[in-house]
Protein backbone atom coordinates (compact mmCIF):
# COMPACT_ATOMS: atom_id res chain seq x y z
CA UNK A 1 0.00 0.00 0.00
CA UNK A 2 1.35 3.62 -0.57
CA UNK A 3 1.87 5.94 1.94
CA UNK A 4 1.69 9.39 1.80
CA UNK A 5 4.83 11.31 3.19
CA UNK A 6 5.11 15.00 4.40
CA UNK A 7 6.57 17.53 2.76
CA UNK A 8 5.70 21.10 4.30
CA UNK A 9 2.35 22.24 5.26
CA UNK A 10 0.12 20.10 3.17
CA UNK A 11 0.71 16.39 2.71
CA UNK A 12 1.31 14.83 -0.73
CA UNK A 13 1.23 11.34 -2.34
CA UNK A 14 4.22 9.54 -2.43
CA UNK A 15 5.85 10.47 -5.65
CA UNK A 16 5.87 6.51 -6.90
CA UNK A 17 2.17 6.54 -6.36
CA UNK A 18 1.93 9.69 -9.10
CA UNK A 19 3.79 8.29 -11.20
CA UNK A 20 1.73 5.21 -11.78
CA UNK A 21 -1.33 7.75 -12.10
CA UNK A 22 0.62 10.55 -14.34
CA UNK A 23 0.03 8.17 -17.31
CA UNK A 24 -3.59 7.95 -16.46
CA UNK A 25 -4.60 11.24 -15.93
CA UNK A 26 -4.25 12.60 -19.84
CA UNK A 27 -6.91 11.03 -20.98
CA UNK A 28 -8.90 10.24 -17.99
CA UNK A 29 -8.68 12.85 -15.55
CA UNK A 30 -12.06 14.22 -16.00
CA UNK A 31 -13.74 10.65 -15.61
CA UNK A 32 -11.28 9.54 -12.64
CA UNK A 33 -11.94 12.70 -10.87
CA UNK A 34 -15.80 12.26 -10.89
CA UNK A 35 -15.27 8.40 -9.93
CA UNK A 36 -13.08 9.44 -7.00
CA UNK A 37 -15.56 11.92 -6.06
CA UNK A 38 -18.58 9.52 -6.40
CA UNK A 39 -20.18 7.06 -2.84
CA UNK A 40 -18.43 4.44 -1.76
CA UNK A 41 -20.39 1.90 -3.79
CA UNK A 42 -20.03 3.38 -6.49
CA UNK A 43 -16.29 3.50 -6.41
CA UNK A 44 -17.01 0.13 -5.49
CA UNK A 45 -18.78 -1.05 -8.88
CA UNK A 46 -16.10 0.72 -11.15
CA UNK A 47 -13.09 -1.65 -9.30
CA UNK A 48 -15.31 -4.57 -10.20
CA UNK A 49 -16.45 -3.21 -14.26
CA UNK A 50 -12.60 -2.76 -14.58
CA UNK A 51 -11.38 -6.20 -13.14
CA UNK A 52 -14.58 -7.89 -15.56
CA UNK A 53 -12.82 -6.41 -18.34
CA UNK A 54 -8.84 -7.16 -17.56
CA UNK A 55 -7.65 -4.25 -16.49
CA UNK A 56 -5.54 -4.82 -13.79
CA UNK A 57 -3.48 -1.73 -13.59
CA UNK A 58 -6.72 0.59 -12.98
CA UNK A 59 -8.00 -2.13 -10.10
CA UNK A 60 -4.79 -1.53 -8.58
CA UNK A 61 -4.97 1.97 -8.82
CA UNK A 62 -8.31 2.16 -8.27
CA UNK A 63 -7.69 -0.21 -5.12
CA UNK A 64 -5.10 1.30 -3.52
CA UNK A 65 -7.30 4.47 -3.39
CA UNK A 66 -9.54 3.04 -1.83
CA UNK A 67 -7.53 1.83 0.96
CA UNK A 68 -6.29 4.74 1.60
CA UNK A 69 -8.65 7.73 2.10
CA UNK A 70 -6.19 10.56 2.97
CA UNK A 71 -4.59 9.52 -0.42
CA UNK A 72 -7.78 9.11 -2.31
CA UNK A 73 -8.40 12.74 -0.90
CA UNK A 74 -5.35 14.25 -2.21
CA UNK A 75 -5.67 12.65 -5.63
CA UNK A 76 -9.05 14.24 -5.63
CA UNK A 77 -7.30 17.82 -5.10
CA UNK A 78 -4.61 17.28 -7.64
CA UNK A 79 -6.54 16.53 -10.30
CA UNK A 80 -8.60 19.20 -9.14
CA UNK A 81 -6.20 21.65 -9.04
CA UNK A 82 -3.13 20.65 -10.76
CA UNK A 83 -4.76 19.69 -13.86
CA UNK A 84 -7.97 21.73 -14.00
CA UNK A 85 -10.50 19.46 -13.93
């Protein structure tokens, strides 16, 4: 599981966590963002639609989110931010 580490007065995903999501985020920042942002459940459903169809580097993504709120959180705010969703 990542871990988030601290680096001044706001906390920030571990930088190998990023860079499995940098890759991600040009095309699907938009959809991630609202998935992310979306109940429990839901989050929930889109894990299992992903590991129907294969793809196991968005489960794991998607997974280790979900373990980890704080990082889910600040995922949420980057994309927000960062890349202007």
């Amino acid at each position: 599981m990542s871990r988030s580490i601290w680096l001044g007065p706001r906390w920030e995903p571990t930088l190998g966590f990023m860079d499995r999501v940098e890759p991600l985020l040009s095309e699907v920042r938009h959809d991630l963002l609202r998935v992310l942002s979306s109940p429990s459940r839901v989050r929930a459903d889109v894990i299992r639609q992903f590991h129907e169809r294969g793809d196991d580097s968005m489960v794991e993504v998607l997974t280790d989110l979900e373990a980890d709120e704080l990082l889910r959180l600040q995922v949420i705010d980057a994309l927000g931010g960062r890349y202007g969703a």
